[in-house]
PDB file of N, CA and C in Angstrom:
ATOM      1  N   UNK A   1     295.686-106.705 -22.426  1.00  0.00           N
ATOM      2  CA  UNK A   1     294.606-107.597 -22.099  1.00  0.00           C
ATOM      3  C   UNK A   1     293.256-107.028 -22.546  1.00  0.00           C
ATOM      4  N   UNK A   2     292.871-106.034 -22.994  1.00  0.00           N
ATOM      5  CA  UNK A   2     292.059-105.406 -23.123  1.00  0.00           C
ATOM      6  C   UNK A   2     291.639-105.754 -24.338  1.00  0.00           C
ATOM      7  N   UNK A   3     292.701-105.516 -25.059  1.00  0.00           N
ATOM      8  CA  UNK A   3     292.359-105.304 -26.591  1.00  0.00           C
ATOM      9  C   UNK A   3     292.134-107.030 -26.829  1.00  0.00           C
ATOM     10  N   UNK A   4     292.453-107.769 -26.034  1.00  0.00           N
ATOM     11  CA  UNK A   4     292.803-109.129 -26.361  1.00  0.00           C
ATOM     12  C   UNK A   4     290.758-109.625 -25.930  1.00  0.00           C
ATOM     13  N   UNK A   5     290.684-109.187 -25.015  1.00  0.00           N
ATOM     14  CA  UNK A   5     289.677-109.845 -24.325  1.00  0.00           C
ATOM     15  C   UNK A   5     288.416-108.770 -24.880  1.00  0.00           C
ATOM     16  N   UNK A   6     288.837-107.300 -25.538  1.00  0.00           N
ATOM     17  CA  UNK A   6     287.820-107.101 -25.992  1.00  0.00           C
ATOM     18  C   UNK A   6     286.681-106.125 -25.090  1.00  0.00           C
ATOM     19  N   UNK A   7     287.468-105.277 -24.051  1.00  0.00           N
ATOM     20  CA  UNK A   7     287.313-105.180 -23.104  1.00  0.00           C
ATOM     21  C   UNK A   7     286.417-103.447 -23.308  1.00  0.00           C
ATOM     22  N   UNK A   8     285.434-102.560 -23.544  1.00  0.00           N
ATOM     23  CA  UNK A   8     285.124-101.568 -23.825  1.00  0.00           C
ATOM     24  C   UNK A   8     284.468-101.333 -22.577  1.00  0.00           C
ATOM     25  N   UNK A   9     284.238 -99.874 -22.031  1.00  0.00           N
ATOM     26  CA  UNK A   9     283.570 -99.875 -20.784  1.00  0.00           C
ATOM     27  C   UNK A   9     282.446 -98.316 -21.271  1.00  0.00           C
ATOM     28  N   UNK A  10     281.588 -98.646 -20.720  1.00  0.00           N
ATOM     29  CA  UNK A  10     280.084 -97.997 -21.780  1.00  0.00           C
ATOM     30  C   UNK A  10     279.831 -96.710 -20.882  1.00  0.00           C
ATOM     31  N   UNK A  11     279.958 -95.701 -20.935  1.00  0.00           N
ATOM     32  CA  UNK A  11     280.136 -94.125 -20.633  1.00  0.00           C
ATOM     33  C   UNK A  11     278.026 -94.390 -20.356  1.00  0.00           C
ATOM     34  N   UNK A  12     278.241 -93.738 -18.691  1.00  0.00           N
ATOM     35  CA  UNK A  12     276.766 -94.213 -18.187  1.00  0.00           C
ATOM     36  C   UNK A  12     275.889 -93.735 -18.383  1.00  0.00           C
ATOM     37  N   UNK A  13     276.501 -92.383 -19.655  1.00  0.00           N
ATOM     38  CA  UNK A  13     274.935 -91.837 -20.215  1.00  0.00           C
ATOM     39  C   UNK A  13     274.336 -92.634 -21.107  1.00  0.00           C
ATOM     40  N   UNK A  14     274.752 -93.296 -21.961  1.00  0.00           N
ATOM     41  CA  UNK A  14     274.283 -94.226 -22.580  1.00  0.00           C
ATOM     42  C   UNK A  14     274.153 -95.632 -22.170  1.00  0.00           C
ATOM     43  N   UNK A  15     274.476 -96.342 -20.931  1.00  0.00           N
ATOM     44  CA  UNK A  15     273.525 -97.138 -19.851  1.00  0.00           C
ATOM     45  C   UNK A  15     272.868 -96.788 -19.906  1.00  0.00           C
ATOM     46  N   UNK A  16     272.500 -95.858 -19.184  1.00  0.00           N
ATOM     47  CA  UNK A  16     271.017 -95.119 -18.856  1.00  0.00           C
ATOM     48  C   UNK A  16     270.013 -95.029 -20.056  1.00  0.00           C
ATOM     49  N   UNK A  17     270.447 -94.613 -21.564  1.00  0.00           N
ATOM     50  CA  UNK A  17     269.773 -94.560 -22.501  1.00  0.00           C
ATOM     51  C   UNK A  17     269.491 -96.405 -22.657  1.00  0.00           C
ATOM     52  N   UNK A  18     269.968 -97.269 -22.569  1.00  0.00           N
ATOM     53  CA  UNK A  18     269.501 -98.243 -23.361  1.00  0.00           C
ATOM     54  C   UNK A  18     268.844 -98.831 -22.616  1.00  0.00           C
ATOM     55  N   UNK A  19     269.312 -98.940 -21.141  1.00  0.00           N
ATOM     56  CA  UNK A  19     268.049 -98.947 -20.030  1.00  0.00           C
ATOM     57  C   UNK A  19     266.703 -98.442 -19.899  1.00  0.00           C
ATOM     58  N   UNK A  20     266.519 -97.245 -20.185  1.00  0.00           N
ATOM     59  CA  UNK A  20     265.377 -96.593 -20.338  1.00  0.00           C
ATOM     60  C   UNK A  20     264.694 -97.188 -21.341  1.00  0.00           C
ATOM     61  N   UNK A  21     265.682 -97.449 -22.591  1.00  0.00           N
ATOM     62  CA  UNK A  21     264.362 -98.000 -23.997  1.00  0.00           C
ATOM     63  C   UNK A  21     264.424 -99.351 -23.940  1.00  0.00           C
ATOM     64  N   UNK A  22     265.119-100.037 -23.067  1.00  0.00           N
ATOM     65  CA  UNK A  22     264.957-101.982 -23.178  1.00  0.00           C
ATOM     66  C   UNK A  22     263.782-102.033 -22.332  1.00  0.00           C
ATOM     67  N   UNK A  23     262.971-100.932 -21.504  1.00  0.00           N
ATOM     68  CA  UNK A  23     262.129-100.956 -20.411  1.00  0.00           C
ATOM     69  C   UNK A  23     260.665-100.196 -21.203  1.00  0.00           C
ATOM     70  N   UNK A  24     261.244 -99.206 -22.135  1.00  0.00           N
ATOM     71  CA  UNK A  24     259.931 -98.901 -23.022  1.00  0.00           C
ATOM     72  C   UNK A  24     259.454 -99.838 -24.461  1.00  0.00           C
ATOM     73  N   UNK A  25     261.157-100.253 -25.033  1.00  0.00           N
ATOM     74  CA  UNK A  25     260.312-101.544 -25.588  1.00  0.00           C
ATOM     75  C   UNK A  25     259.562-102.523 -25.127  1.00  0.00           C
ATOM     76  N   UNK A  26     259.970-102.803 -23.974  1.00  0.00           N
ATOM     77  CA  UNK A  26     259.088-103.740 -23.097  1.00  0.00           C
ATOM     78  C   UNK A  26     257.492-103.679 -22.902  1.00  0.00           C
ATOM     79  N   UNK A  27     258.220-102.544 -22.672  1.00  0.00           N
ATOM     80  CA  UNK A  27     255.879-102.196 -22.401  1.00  0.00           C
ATOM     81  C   UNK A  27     255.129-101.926 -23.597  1.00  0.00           C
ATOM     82  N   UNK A  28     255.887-101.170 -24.699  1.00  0.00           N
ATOM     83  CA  UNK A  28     254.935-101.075 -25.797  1.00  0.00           C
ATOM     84  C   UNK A  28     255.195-102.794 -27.121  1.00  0.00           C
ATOM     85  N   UNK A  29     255.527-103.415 -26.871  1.00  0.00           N
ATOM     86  CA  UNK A  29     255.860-104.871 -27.428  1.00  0.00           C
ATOM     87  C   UNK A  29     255.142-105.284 -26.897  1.00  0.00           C
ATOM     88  N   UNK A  30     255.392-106.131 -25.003  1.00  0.00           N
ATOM     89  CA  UNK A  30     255.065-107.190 -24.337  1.00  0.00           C
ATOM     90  C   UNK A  30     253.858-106.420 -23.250  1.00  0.00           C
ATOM     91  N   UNK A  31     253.828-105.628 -23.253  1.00  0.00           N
ATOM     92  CA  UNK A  31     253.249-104.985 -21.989  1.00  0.00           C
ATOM     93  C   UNK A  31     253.394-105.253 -20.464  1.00  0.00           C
ATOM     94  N   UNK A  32     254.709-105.400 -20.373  1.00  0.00           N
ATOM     95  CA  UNK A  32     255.940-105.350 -19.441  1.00  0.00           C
ATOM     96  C   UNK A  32     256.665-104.370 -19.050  1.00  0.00           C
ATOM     97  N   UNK A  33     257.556-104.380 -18.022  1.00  0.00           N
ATOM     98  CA  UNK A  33     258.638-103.810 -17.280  1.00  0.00           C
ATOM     99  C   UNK A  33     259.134-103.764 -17.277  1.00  0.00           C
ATOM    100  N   UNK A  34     260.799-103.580 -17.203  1.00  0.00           N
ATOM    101  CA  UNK A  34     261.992-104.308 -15.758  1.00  0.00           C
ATOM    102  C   UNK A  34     261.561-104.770 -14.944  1.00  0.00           C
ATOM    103  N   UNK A  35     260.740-103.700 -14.402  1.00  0.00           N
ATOM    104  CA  UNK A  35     260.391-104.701 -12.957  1.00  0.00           C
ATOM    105  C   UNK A  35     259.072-105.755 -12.695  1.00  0.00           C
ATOM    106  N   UNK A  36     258.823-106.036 -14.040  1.00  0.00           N
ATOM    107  CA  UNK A  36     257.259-106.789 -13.481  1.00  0.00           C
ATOM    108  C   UNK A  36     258.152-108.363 -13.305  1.00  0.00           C
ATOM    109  N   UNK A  37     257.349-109.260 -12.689  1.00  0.00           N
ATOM    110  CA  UNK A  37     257.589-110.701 -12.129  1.00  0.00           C
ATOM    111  C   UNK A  37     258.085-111.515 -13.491  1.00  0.00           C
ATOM    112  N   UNK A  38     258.894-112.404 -13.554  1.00  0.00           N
ATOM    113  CA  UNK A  38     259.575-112.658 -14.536  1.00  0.00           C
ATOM    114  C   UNK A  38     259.923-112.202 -15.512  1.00  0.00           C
ATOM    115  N   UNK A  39     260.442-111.438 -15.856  1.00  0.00           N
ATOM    116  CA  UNK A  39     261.315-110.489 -16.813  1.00  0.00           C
ATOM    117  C   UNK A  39     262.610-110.542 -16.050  1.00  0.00           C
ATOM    118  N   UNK A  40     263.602-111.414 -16.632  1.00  0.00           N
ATOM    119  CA  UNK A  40     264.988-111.487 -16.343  1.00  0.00           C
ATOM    120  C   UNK A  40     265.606-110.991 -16.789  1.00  0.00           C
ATOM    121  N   UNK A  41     266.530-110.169 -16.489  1.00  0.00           N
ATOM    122  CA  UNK A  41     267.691-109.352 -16.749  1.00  0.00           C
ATOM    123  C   UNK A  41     269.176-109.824 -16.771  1.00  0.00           C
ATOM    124  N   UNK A  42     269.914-110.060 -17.719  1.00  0.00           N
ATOM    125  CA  UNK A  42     271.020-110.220 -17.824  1.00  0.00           C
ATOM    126  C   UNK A  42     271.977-109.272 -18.738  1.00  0.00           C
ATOM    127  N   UNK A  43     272.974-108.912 -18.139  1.00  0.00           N
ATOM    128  CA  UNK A  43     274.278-108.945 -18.484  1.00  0.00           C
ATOM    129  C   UNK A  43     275.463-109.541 -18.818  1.00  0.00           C
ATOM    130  N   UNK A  44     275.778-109.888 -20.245  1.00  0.00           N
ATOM    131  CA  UNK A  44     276.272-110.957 -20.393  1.00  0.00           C
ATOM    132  C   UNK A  44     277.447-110.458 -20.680  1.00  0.00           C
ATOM    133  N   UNK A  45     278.558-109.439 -20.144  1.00  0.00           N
ATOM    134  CA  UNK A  45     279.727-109.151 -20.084  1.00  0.00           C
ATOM    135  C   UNK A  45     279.564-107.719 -18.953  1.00  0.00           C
ATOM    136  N   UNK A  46     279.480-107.900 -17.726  1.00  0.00           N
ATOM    137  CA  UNK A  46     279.050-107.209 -16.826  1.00  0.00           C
ATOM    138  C   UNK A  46     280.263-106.285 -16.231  1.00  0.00           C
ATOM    139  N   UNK A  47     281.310-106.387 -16.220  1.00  0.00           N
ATOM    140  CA  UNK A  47     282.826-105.380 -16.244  1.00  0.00           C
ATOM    141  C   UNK A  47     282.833-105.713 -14.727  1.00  0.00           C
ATOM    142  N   UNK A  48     282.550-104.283 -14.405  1.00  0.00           N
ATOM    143  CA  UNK A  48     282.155-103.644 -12.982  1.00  0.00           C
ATOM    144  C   UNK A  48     281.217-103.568 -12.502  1.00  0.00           C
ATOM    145  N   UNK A  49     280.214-104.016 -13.590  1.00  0.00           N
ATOM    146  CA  UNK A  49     278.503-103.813 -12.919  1.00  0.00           C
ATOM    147  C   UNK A  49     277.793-102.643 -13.101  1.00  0.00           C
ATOM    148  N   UNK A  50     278.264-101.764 -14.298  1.00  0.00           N
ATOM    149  CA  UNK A  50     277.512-100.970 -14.605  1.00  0.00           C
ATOM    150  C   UNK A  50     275.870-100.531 -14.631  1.00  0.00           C
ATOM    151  N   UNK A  51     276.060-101.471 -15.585  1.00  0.00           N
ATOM    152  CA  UNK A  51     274.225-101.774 -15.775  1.00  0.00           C
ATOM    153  C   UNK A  51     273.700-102.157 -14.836  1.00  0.00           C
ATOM    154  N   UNK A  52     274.129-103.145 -14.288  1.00  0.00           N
ATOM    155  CA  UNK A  52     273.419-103.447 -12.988  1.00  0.00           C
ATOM    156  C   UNK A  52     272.939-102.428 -11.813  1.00  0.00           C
ATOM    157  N   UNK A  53     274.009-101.336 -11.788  1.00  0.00           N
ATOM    158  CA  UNK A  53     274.053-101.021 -10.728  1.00  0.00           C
ATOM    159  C   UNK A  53     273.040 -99.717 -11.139  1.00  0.00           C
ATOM    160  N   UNK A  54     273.359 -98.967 -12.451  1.00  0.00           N
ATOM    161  CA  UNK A  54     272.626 -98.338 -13.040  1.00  0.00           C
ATOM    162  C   UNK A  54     270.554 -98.544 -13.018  1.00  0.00           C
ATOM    163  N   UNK A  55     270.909 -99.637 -13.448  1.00  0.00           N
ATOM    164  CA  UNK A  55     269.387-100.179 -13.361  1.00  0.00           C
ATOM    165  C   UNK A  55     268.639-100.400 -12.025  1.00  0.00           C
ATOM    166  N   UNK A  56     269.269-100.687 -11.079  1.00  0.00           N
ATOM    167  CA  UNK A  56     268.716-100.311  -9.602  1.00  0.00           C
ATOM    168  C   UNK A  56     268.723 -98.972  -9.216  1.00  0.00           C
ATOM    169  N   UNK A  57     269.783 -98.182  -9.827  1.00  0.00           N
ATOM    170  CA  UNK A  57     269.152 -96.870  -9.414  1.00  0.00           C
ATOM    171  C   UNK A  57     268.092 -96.093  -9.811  1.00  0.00           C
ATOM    172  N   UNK A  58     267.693 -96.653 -10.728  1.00  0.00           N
ATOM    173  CA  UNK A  58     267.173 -96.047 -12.276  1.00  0.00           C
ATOM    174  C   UNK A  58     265.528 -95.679 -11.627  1.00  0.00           C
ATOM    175  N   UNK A  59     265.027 -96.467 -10.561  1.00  0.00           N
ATOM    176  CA  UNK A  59     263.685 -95.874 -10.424  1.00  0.00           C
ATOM    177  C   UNK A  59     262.789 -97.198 -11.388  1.00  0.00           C
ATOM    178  N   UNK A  60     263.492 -97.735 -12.545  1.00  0.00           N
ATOM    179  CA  UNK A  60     263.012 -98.395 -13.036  1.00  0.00           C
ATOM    180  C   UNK A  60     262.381 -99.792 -12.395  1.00  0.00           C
ATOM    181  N   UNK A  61     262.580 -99.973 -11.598  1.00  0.00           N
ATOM    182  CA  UNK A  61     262.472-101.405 -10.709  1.00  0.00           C
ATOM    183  C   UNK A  61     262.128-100.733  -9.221  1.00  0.00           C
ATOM    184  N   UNK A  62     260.575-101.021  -9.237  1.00  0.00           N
ATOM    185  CA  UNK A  62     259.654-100.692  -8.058  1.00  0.00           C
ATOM    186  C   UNK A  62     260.212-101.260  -6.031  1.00  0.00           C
ATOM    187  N   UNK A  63     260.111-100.241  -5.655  1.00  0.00           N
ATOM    188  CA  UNK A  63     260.600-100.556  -4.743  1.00  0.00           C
ATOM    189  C   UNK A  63     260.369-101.662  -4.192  1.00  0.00           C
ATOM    190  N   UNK A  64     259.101-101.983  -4.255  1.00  0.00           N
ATOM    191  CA  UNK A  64     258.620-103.482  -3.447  1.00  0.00           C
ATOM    192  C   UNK A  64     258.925-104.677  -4.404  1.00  0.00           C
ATOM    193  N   UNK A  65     259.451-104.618  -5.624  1.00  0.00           N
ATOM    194  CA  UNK A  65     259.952-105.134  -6.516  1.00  0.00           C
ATOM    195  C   UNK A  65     261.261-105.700  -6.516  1.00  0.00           C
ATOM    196  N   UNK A  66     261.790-105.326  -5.707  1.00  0.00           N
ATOM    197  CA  UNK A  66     263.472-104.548  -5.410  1.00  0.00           C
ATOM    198  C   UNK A  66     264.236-106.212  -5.006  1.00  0.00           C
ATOM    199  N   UNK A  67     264.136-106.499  -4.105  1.00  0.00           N
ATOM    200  CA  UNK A  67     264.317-107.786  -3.468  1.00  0.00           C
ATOM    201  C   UNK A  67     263.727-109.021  -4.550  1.00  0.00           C
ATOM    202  N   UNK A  68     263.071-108.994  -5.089  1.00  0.00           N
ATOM    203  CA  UNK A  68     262.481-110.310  -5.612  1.00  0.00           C
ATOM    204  C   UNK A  68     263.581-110.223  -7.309  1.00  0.00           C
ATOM    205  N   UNK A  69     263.930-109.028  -7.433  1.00  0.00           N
ATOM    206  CA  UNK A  69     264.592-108.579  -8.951  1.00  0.00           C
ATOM    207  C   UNK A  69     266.104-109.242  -8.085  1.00  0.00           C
ATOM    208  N   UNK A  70     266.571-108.780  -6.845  1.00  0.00           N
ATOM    209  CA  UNK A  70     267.863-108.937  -6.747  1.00  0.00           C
ATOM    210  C   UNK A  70     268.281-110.157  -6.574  1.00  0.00           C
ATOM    211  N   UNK A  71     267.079-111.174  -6.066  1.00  0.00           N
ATOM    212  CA  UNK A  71     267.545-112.452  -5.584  1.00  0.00           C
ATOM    213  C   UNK A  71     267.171-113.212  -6.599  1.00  0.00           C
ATOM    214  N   UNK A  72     266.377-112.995  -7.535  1.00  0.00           N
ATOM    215  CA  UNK A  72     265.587-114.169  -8.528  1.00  0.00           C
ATOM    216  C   UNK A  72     266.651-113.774 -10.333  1.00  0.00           C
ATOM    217  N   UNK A  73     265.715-112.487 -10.480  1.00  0.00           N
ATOM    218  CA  UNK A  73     265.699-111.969 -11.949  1.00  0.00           C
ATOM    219  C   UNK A  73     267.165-111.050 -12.676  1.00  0.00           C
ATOM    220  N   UNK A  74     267.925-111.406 -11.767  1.00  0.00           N
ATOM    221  CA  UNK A  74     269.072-110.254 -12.501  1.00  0.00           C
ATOM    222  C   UNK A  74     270.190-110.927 -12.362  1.00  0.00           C
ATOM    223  N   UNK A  75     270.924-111.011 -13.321  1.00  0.00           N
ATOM    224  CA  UNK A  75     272.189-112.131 -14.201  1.00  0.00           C
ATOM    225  C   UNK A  75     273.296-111.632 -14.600  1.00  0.00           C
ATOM    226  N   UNK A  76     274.722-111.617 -14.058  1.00  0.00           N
ATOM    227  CA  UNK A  76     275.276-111.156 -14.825  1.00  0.00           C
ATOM    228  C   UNK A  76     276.851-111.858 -14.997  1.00  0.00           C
ATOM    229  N   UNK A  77     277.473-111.842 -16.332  1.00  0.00           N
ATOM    230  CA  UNK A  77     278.429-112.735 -16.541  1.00  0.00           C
ATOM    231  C   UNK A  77     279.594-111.802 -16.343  1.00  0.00           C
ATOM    232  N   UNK A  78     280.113-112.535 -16.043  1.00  0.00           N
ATOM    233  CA  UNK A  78     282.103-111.694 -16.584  1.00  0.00           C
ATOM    234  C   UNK A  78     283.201-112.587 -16.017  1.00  0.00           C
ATOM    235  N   UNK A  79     284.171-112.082 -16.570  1.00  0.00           N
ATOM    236  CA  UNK A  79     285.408-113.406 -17.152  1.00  0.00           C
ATOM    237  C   UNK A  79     286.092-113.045 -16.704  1.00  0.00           C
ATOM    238  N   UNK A  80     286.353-111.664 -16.018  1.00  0.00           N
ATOM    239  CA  UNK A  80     287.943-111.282 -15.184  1.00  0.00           C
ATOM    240  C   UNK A  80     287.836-111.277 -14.471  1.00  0.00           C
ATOM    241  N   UNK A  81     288.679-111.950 -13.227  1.00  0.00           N
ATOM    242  CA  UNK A  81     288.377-112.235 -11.549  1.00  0.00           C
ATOM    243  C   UNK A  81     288.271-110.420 -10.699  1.00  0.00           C
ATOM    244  N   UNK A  82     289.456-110.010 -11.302  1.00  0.00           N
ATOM    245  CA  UNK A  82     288.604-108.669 -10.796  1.00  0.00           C
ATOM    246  C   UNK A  82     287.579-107.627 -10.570  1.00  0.00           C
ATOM    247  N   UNK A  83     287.420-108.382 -12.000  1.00  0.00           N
ATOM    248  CA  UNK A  83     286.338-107.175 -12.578  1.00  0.00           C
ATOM    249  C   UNK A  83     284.809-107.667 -11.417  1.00  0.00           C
ATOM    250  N   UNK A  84     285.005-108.771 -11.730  1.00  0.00           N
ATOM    251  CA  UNK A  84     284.174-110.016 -11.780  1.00  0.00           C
ATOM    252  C   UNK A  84     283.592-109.426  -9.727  1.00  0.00           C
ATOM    253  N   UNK A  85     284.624-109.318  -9.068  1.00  0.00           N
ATOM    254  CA  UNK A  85     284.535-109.017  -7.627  1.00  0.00           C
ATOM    255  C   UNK A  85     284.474-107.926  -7.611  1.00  0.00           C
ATOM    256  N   UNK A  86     284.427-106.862  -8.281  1.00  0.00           N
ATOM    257  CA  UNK A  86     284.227-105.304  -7.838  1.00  0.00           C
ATOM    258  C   UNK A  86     282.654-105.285  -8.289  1.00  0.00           C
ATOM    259  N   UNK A  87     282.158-105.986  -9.534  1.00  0.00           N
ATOM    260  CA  UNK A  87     280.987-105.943  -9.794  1.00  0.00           C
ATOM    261  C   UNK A  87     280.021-106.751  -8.653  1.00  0.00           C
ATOM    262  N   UNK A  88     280.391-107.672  -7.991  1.00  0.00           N
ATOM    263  CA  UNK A  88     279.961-107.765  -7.442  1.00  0.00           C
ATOM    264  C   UNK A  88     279.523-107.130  -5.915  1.00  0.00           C
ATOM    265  N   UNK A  89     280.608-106.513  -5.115  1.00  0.00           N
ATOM    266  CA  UNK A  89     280.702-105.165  -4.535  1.00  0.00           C
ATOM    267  C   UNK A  89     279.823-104.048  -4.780  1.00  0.00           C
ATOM    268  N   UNK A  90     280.028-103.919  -6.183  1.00  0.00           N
ATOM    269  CA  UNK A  90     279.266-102.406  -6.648  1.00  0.00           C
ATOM    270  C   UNK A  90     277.803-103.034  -6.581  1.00  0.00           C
ATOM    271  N   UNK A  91     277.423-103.876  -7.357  1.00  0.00           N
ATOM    272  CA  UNK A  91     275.886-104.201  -7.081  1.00  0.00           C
ATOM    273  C   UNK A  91     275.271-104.351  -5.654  1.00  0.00           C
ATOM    274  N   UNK A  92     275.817-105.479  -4.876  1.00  0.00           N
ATOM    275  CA  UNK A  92     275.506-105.730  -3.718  1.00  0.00           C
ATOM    276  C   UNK A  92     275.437-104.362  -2.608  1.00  0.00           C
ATOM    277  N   UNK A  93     276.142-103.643  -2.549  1.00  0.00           N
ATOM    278  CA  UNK A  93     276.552-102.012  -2.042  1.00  0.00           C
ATOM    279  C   UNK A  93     275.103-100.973  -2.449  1.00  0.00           C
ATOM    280  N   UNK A  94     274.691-101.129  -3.589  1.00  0.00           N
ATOM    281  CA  UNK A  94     273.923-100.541  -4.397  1.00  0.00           C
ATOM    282  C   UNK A  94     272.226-100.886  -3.802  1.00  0.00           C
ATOM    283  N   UNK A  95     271.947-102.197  -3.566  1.00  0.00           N
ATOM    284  CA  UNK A  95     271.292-102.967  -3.321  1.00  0.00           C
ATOM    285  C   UNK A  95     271.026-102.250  -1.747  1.00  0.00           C
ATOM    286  N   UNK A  96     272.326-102.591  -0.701  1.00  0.00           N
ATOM    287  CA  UNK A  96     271.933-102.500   0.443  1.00  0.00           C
ATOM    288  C   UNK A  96     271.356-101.362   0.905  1.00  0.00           C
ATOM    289  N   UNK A  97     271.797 -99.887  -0.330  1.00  0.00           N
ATOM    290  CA  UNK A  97     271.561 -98.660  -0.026  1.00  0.00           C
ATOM    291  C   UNK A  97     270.039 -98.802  -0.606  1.00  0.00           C
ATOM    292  N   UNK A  98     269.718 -99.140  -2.050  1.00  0.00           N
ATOM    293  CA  UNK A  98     268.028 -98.950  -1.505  1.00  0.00           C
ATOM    294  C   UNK A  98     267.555 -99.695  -0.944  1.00  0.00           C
ATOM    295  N   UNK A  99     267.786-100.756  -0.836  1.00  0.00           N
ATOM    296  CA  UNK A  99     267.180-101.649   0.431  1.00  0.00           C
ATOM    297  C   UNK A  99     266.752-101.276   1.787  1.00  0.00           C
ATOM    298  N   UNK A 100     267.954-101.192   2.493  1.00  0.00           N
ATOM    299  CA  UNK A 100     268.049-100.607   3.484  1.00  0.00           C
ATOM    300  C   UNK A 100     268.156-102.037   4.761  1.00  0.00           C
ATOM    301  N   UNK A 101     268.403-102.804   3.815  1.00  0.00           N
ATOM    302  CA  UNK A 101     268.407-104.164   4.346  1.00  0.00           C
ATOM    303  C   UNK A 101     269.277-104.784   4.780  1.00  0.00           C
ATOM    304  N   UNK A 102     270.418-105.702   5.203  1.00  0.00           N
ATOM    305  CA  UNK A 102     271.099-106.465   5.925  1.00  0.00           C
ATOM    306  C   UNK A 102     271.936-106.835   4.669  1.00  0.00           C
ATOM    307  N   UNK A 103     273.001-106.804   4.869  1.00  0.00           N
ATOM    308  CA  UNK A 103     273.984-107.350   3.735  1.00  0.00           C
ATOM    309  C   UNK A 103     273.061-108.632   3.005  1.00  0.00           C
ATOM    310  N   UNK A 104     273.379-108.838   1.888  1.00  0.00           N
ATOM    311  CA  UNK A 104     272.863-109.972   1.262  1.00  0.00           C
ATOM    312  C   UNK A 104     273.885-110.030  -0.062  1.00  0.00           C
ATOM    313  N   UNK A 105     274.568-111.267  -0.189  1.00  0.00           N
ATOM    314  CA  UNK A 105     275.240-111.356  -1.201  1.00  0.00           C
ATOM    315  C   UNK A 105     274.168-111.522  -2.804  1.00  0.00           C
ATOM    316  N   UNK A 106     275.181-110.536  -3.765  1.00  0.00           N
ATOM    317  CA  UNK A 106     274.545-110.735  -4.804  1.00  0.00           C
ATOM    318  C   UNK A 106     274.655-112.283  -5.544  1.00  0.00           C
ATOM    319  N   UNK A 107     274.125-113.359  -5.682  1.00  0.00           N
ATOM    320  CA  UNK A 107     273.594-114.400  -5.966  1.00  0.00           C
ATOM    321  C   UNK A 107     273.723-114.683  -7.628  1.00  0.00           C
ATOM    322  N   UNK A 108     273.162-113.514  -8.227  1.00  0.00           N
ATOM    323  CA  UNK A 108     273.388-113.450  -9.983  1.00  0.00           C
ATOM    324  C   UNK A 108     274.547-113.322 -10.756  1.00  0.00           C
ATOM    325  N   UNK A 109     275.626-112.909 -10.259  1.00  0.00           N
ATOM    326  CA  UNK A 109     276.636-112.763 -11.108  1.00  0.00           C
ATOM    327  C   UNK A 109     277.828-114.326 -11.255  1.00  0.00           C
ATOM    328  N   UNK A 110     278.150-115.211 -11.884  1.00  0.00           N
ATOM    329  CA  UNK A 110     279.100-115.726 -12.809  1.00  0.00           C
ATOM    330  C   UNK A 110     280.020-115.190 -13.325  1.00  0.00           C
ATOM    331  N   UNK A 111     281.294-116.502 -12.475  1.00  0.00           N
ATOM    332  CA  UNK A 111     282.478-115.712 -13.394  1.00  0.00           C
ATOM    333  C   UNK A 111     282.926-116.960 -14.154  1.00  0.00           C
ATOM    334  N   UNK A 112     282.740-116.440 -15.585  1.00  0.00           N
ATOM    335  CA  UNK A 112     282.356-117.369 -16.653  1.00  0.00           C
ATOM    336  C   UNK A 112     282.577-116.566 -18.094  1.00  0.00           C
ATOM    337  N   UNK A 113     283.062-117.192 -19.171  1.00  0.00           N
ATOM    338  CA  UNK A 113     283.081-116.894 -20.375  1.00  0.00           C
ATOM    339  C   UNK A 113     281.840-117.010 -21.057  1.00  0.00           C
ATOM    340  N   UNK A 114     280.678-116.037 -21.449  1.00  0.00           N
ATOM    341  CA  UNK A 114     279.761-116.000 -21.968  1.00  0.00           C
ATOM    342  C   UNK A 114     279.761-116.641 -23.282  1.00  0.00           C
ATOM    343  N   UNK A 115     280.648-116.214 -24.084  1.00  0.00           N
ATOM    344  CA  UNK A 115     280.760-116.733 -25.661  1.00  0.00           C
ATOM    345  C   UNK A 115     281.229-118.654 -25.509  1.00  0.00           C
ATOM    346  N   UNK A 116     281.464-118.943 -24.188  1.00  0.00           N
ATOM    347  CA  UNK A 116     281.919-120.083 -24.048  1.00  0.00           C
ATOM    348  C   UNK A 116     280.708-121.244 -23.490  1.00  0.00           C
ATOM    349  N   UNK A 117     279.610-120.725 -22.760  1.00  0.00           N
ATOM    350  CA  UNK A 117     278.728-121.488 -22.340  1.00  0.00           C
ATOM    351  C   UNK A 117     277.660-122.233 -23.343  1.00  0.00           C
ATOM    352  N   UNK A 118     277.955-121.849 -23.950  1.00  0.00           N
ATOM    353  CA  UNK A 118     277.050-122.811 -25.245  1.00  0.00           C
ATOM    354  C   UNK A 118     277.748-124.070 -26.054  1.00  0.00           C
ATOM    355  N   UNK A 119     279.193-123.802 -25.591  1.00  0.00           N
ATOM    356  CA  UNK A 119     279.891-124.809 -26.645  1.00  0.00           C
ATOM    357  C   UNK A 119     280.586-125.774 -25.749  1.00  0.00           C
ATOM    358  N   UNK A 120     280.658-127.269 -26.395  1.00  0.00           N
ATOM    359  CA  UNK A 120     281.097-127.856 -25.524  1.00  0.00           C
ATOM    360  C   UNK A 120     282.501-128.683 -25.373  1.00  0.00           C
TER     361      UNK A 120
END
């Protein structure tokens, strides 16, 4: 199923690297963030929630920022029912620890074929 669906899972030192420069292109391009007010974030083949979960830890996304990124600005797709529910777990889990807040389901993630939503 892997090879079928295409399935690669991204070793989190290099999350972290492309995170760091999708957040410095940002500012020296747009003069933006991650975390400033509309700048949406998506993941459009999200596994387990790597990135996601990566990117909340990252420092990159201001604490008072934190809540308005988790409920509004952060997107993420994936197509395997498992994958699809652990990512959601891992983010939401991730969330409550810097939060420090009351369970809150993560809201952004779709379980959905990305390469499929455009065609009809």
């Amino acid at each position: 199923m892997a090879e079928r669906l295409g399935i690669v899972y991204t070793p989190v030192e290099v999350v972290d690297f492309i995170i760091h420069s999708a957040d410095d292109a940002l500012k020296q391009e747009f003069g933006v963030g991650l975390t400033d007010e509309g700048v949406h974030i998506l993941d459009p083949f999200t596994g387990t929630g790597t990135f996601m979960v990566r990117l909340l830890q990252s420092g990159l996304i201001q604490a008072e920022d934190l809540a308005r990124k988790y409920q509004k600005e952060l997107h993420a797709n994936e197509i395997i029912l498992l994958a699809y529910y652990i990512a959601a777990i891992n983010i939401e889990e991730t969330y409550h620890d810097l939060s420090q807040r009351d369970y809150e389901p993560f809201q952004g993630i779709v379980l959905t074929d990305t390469f499929q939503i455009s065609r009809r």
